[in-house]
C-alpha atoms as a PDB file:
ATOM      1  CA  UNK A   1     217.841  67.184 178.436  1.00  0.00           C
ATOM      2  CA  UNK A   2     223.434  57.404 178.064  1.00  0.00           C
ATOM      3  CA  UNK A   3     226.316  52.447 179.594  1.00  0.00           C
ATOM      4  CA  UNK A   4     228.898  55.598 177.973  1.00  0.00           C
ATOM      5  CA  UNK A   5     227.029  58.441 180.046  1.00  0.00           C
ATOM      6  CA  UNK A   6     228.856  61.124 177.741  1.00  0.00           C
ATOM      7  CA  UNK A   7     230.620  60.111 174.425  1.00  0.00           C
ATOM      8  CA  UNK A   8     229.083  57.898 171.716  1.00  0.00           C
ATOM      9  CA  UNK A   9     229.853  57.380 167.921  1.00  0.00           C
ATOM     10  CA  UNK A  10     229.362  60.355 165.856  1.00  0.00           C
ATOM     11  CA  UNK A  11     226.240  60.205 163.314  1.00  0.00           C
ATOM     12  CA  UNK A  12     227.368  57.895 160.337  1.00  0.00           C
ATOM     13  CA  UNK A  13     225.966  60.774 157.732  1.00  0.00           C
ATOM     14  CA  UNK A  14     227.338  64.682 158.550  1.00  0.00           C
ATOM     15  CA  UNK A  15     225.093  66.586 156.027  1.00  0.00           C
ATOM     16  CA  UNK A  16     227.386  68.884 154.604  1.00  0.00           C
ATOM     17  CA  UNK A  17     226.089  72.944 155.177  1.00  0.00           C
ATOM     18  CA  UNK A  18     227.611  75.235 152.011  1.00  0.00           C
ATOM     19  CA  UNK A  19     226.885  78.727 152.055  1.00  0.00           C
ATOM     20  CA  UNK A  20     224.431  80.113 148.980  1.00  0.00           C
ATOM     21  CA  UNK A  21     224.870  82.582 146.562  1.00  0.00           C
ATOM     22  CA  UNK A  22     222.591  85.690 146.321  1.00  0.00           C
ATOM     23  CA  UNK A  23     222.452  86.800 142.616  1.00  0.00           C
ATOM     24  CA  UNK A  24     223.194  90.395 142.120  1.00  0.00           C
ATOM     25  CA  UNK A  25     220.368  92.128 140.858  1.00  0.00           C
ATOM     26  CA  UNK A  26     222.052  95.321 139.165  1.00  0.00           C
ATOM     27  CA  UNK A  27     225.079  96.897 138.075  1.00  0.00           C
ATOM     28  CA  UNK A  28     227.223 100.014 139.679  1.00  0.00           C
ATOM     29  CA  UNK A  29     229.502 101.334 137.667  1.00  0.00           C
ATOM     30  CA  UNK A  30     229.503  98.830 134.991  1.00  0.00           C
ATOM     31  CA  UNK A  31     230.668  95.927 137.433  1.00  0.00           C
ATOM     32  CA  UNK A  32     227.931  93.325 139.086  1.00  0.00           C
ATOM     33  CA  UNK A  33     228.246  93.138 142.542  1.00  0.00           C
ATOM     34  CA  UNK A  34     229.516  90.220 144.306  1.00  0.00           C
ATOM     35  CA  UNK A  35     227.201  87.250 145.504  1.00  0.00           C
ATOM     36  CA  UNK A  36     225.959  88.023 148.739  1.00  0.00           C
ATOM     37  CA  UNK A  37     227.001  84.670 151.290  1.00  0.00           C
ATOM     38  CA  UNK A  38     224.378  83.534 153.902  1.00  0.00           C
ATOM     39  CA  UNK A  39     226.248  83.452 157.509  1.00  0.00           C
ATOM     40  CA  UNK A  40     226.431  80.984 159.506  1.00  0.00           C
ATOM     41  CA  UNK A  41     223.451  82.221 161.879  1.00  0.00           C
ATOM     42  CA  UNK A  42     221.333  82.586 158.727  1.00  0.00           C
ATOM     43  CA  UNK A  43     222.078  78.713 157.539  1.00  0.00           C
ATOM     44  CA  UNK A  44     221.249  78.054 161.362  1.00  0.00           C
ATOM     45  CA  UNK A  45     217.678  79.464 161.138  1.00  0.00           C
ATOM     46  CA  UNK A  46     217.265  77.937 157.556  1.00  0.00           C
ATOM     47  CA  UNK A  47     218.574  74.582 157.263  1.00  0.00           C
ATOM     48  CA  UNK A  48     217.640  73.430 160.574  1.00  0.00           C
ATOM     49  CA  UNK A  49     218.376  69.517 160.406  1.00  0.00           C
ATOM     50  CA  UNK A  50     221.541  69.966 158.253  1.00  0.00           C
ATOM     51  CA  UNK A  51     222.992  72.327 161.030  1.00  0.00           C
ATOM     52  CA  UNK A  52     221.797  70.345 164.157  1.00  0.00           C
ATOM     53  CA  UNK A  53     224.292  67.072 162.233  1.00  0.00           C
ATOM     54  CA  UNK A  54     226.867  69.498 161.810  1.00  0.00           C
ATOM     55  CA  UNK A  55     226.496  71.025 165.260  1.00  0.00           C
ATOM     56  CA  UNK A  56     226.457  67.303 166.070  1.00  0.00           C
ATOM     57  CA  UNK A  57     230.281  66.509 164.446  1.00  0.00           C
ATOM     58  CA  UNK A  58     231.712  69.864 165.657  1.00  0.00           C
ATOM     59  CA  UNK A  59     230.706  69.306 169.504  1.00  0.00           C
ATOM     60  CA  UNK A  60     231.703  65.731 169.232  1.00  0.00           C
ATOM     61  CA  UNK A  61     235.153  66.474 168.072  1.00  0.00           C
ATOM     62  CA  UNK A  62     235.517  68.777 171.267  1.00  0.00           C
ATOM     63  CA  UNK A  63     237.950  68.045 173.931  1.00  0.00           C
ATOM     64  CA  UNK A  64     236.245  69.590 176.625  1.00  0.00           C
ATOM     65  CA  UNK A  65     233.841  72.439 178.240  1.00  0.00           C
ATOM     66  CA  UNK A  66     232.898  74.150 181.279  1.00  0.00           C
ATOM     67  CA  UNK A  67     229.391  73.899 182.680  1.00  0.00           C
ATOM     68  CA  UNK A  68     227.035  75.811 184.557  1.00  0.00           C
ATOM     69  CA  UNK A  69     223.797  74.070 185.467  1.00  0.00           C
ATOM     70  CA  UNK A  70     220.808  75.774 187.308  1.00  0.00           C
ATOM     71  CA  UNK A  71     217.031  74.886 188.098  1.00  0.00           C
ATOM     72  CA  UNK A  72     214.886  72.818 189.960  1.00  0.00           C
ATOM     73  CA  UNK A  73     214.187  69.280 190.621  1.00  0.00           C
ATOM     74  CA  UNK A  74     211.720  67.894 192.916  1.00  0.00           C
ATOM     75  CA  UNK A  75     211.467  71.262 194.735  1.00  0.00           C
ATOM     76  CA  UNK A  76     214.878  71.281 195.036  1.00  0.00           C
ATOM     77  CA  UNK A  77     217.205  73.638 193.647  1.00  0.00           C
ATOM     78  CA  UNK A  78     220.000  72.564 191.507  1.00  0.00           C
ATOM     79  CA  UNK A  79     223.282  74.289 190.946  1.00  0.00           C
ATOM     80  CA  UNK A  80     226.388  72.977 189.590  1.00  0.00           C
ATOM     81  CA  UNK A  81     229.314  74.533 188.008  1.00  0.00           C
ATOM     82  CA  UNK A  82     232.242  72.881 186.615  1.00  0.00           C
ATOM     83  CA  UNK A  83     234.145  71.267 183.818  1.00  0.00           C
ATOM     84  CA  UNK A  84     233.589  68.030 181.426  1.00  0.00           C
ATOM     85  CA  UNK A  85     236.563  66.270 179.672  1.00  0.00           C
ATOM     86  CA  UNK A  86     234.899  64.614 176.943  1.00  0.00           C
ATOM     87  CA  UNK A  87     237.981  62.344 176.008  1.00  0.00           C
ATOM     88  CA  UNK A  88     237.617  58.442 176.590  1.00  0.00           C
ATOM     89  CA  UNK A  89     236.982  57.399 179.369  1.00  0.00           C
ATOM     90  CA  UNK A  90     235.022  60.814 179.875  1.00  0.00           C
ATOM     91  CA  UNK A  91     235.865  62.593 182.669  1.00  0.00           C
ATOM     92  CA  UNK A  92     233.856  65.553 184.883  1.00  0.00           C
ATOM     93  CA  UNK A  93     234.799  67.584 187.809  1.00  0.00           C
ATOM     94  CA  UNK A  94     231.464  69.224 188.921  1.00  0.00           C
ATOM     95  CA  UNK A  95     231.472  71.613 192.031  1.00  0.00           C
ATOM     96  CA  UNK A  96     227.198  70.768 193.704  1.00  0.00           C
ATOM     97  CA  UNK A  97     225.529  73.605 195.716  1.00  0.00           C
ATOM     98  CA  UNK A  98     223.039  71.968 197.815  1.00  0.00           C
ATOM     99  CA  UNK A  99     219.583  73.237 199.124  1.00  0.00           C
ATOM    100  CA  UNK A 100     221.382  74.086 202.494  1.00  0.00           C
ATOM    101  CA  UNK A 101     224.149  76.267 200.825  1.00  0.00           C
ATOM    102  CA  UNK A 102     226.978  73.654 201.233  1.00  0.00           C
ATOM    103  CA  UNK A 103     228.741  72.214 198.253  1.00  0.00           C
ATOM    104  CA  UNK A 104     230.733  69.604 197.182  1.00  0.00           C
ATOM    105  CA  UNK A 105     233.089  68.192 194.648  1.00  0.00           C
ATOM    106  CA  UNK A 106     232.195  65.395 192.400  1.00  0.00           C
ATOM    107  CA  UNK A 107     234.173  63.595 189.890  1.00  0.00           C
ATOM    108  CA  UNK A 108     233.084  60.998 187.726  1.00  0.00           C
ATOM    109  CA  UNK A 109     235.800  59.192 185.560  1.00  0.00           C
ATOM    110  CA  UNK A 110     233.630  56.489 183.032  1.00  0.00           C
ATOM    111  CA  UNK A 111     231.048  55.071 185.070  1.00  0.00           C
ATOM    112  CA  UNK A 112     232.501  55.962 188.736  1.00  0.00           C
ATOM    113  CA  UNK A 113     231.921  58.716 191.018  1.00  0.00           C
ATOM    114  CA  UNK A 114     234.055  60.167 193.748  1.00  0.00           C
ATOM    115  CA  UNK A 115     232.428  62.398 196.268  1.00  0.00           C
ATOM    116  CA  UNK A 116     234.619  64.966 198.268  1.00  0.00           C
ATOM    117  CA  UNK A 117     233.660  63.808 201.827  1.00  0.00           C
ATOM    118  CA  UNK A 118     232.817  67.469 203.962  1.00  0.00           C
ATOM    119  CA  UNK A 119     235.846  67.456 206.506  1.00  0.00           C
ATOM    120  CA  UNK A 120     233.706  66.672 209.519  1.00  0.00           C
ATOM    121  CA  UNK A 121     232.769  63.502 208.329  1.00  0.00           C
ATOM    122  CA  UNK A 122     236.007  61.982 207.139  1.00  0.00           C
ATOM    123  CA  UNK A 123     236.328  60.461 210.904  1.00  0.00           C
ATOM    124  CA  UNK A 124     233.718  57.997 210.055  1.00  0.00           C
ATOM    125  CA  UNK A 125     235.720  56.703 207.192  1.00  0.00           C
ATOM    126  CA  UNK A 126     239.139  56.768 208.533  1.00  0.00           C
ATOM    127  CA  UNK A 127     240.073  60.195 207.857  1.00  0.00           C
ATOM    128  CA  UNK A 128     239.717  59.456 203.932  1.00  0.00           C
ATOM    129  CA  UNK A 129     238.564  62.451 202.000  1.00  0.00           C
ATOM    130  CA  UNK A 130     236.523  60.890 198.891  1.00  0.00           C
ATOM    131  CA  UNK A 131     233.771  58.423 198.732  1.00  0.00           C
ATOM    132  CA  UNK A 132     234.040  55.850 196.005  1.00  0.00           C
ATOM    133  CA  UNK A 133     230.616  55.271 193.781  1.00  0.00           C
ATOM    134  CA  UNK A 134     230.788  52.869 191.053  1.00  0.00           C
ATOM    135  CA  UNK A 135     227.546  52.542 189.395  1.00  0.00           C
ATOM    136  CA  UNK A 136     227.970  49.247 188.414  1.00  0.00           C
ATOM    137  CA  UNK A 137     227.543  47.890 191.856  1.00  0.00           C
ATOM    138  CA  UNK A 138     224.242  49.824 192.723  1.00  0.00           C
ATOM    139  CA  UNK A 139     220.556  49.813 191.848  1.00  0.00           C
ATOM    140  CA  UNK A 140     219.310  50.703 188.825  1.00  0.00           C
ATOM    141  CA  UNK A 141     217.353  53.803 190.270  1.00  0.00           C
ATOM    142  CA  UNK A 142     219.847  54.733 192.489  1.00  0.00           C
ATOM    143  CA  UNK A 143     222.422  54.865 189.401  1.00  0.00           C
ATOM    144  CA  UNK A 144     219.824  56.322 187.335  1.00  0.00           C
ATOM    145  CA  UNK A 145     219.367  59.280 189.819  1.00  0.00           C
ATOM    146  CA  UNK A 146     222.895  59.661 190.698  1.00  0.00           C
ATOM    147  CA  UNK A 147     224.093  59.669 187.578  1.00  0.00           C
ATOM    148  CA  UNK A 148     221.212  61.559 185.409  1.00  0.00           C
ATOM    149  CA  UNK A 149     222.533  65.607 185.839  1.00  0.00           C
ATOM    150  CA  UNK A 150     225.558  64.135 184.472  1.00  0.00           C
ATOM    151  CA  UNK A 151     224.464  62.525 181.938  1.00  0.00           C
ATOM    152  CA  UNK A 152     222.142  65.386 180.879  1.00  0.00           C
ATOM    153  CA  UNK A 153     224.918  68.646 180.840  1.00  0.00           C
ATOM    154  CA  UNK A 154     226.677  66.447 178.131  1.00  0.00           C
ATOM    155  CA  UNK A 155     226.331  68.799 174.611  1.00  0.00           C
ATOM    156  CA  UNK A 156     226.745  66.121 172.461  1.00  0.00           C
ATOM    157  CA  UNK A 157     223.634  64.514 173.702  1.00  0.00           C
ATOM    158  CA  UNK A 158     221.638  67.713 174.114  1.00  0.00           C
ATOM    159  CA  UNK A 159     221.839  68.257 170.035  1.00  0.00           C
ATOM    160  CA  UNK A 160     221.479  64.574 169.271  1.00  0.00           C
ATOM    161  CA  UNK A 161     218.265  64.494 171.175  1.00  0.00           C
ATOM    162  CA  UNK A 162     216.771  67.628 169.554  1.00  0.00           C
ATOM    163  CA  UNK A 163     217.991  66.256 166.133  1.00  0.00           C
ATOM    164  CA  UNK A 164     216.458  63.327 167.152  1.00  0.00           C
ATOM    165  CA  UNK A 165     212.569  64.724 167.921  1.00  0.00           C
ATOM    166  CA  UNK A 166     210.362  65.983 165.068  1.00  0.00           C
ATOM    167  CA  UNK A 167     208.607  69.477 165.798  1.00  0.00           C
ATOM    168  CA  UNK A 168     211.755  71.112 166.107  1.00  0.00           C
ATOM    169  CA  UNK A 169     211.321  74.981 164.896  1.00  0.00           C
ATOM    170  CA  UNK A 170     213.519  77.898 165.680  1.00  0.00           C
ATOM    171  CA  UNK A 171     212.653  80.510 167.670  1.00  0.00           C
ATOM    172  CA  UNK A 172     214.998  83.212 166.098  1.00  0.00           C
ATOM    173  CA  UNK A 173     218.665  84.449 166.680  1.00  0.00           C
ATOM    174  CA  UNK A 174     219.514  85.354 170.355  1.00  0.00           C
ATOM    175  CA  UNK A 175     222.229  86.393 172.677  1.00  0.00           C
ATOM    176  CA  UNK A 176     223.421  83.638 175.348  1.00  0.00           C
ATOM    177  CA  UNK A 177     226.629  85.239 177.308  1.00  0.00           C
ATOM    178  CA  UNK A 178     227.363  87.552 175.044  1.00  0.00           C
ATOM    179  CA  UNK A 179     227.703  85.537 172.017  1.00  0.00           C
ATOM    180  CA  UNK A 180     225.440  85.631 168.953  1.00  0.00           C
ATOM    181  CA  UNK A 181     223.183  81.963 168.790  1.00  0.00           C
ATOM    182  CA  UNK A 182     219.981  80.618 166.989  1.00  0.00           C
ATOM    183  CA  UNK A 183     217.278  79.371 169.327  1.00  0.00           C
ATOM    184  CA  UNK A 184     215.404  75.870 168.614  1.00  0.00           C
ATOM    185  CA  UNK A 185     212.510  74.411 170.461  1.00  0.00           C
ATOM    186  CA  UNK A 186     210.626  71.153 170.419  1.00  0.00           C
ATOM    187  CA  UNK A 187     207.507  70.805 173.393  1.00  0.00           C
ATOM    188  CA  UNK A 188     207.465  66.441 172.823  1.00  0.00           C
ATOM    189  CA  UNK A 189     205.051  63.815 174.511  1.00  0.00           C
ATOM    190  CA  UNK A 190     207.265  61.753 177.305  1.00  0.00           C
ATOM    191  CA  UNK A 191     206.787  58.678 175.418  1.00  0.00           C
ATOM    192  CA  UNK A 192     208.536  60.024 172.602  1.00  0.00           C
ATOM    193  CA  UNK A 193     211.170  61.678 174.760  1.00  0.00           C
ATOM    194  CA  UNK A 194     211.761  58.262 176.801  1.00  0.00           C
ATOM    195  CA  UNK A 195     212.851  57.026 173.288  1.00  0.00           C
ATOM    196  CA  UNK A 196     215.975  59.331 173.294  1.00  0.00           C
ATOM    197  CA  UNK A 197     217.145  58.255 176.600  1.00  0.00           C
ATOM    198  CA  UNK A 198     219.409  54.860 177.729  1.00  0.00           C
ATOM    199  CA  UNK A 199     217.321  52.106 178.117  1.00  0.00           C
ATOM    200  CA  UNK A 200     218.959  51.654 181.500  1.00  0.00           C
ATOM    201  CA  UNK A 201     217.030  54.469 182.901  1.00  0.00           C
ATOM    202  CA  UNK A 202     213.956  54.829 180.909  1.00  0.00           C
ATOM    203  CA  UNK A 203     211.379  52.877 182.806  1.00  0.00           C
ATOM    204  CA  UNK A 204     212.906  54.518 186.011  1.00  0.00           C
ATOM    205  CA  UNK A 205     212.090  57.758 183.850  1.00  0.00           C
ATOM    206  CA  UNK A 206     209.267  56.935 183.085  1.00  0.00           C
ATOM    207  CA  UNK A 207     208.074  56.611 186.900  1.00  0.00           C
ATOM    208  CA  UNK A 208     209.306  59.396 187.835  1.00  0.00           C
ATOM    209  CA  UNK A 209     207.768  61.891 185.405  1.00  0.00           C
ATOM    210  CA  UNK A 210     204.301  59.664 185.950  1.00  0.00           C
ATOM    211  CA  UNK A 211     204.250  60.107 189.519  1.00  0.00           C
ATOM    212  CA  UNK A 212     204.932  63.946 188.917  1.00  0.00           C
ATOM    213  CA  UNK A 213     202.382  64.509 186.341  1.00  0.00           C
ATOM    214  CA  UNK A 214     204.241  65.220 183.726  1.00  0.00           C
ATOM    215  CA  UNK A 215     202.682  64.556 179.681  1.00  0.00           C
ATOM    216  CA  UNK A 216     204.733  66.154 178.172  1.00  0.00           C
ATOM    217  CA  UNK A 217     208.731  68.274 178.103  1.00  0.00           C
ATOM    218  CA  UNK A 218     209.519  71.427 176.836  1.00  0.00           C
ATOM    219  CA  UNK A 219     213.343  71.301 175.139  1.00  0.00           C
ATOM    220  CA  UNK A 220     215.639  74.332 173.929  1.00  0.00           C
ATOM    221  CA  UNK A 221     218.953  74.479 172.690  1.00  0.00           C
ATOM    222  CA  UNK A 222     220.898  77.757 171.626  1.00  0.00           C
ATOM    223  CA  UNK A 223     223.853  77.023 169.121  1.00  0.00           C
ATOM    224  CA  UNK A 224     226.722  79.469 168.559  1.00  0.00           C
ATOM    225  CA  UNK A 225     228.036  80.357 164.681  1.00  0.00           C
ATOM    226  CA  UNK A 226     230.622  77.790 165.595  1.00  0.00           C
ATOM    227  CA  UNK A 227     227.796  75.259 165.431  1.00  0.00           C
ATOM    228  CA  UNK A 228     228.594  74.822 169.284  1.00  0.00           C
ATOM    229  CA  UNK A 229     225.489  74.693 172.037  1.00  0.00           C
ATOM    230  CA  UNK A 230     225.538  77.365 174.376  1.00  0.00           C
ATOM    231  CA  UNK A 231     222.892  76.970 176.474  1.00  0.00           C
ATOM    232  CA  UNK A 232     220.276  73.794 176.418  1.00  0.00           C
ATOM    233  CA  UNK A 233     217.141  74.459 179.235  1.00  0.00           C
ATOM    234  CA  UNK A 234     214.717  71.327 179.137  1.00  0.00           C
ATOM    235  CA  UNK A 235     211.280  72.532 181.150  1.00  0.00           C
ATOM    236  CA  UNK A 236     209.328  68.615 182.937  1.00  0.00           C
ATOM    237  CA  UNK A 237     205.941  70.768 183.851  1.00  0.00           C
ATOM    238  CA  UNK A 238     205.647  71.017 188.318  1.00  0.00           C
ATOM    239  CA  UNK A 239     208.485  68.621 188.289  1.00  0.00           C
ATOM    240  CA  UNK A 240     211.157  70.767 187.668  1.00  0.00           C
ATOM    241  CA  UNK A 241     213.180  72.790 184.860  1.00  0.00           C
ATOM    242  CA  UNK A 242     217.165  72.544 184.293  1.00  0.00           C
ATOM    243  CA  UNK A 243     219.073  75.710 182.435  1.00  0.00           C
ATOM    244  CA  UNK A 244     222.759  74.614 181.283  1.00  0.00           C
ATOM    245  CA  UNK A 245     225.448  76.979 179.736  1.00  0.00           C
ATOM    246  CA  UNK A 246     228.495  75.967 178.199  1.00  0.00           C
ATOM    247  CA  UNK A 247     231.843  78.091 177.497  1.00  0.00           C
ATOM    248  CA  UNK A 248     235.418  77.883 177.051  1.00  0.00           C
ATOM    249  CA  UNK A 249     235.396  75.132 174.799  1.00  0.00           C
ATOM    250  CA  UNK A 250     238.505  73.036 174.178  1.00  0.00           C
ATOM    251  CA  UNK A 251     240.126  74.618 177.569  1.00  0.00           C
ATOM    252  CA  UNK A 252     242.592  72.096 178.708  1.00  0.00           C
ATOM    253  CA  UNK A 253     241.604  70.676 181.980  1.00  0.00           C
ATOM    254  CA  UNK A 254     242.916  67.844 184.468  1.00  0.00           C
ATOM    255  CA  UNK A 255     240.348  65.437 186.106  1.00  0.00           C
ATOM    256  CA  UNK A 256     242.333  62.978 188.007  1.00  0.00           C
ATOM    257  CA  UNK A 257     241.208  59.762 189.560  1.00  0.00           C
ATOM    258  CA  UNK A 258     241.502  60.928 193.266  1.00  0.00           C
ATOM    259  CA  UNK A 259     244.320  58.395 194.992  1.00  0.00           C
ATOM    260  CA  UNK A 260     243.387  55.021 196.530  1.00  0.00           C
ATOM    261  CA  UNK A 261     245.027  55.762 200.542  1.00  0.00           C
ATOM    262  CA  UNK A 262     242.090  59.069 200.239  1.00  0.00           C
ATOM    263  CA  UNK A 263     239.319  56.805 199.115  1.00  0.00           C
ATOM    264  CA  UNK A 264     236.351  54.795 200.698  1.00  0.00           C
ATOM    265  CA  UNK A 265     234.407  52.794 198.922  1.00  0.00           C
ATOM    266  CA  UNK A 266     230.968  52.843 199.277  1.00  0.00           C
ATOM    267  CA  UNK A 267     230.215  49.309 197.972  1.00  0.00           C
ATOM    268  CA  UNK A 268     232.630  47.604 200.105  1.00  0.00           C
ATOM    269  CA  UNK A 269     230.957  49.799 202.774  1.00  0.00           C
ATOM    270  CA  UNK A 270     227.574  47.965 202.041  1.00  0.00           C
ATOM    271  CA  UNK A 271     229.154  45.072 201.690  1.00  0.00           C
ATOM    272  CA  UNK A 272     230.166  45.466 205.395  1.00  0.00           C
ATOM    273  CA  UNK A 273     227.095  46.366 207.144  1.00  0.00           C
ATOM    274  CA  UNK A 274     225.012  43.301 205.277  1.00  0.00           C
ATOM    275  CA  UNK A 275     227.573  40.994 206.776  1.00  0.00           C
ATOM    276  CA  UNK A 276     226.325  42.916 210.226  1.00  0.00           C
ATOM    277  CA  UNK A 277     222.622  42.429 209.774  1.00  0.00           C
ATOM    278  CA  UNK A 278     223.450  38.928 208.947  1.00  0.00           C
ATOM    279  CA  UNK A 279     225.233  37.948 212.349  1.00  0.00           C
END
């Protein structure tokens, strides 16, 4: 489970998956019965690099999908529901339940974040409902950590990585939501995972899952007979675990940039109370 968080060039090979013949093997009633054709489950399980490429060009030409998100992180739980316009820029509108129970609505449009501001706090920015985050004017790490569940419920990048990581096997064919899939696994050293990730955040990465411990990460993806992920988990030892499911792909959603009177903006906020600690 990269600076375009969500969409990036298609492979520059698709290896093209035909079904196979099954030769018939008698006669009935002086007529040879017709060739047998694998499905696309069965070229799933058996060709497994040719379908993660095409899984790779299908999700890639999608428009958009819903998300669900659950796990932990840190000892925290994470939940998130919501929707992901993968057009350009890419878009999200994720709904956050927090540890305490509340939630709240995040957008990201490119590389900026909105935050829906809880209504008892909007006083302390004049009454403006969404917080302004553009992750160009902060830290690394705290881009990195803002940005990172993003970045990671994206399907394109959840097949590209597993396509990406040798050990891959499947695990067999499976039911996610209701709808038929083929399981794949890879269990990779972090070093060879940090390879898969943005540059931008890999030594942060790489910090993080030191301090916790962690040797080594545990990924699964479950892909549909529409050569569409369903579900993607990715296990980081004691540090955490993240499950994502995807549906309703191609839904036509809106995810508009909220308007400027409702905004603050959090680096012009910071830019404020430096010039106070200067004075």
């Amino acid at each position: 489970m990269h600076v375009s968080l969500w969409k990036k060039p298609a492979l520059a090979a698709v290896a093209v998956v035909t079904a196979f013949a099954v030769s018939a093997c008698g006669v009935t009633s002086g007529a040879s019965e017709a060739p047998k054709q694998a499905n696309a489950l069965e070229l799933l399980a058996s060709d497994l690099k040719g379908s993660l490429q095409k899984a790779v060009e299908v999700t890639d030409e999608t428009d958009s999908v819903t998300v669900t998100m659950t796990g932990t992180m840190g000892g925290q739980k994470v939940s998130m529901q919501g929707f992901l316009d993968l057009g350009d820029p890419a878009r999200a509108e994720m709904k956050m339940t927090n540890a305490d129970g509340t939630t709240a609505v995040v957008r990201m449009i490119d590389a900026v974040f909105y935050v829906e501001m809880p209504a008892e706090k909007r006083a302390g920015l004049g009454g403006k409902r969404w917080m302004k985050m553009d992750l160009s004017g902060l830290s690394e790490t705290a881009g990195t950590s803002f940005s990172k569940q993003f970045e990671d419920a994206d399907p394109v990048k959840q097949v590209k990585t597993l396509l990406a990581l040798e050990g891959t096997t499947v695990v067999g064919q499976e039911t996610v939501n209701g709808v038929p899939t083929v399981h794949y696994t890879v269990t990779t050293p972090v070093a060879t995972y940090l390879k898969q990730i943005d540059a931008m955040r890999r030594e942060s990465t790489e910090e993080t899952l030191a301090a916790q411990g962690v040797k080594e990460l545990t990924i699964d993806l479950w892909v549909d007979e529409q050569y569409r992920p369903r579900r993607a988990g990715l296990l980081m030892g004691k540090m955490g675990d993240l499950v994502i499911d995807y549906t309703d792909y191609g839904k036509a959603v809106t995810i508009e940039t909220p308007p400027a009177a409702e905004t603050a903006d959090f680096a012009e906020m910071l830019k404020g109370l430096q010039g106070l600690t200067t004075t």
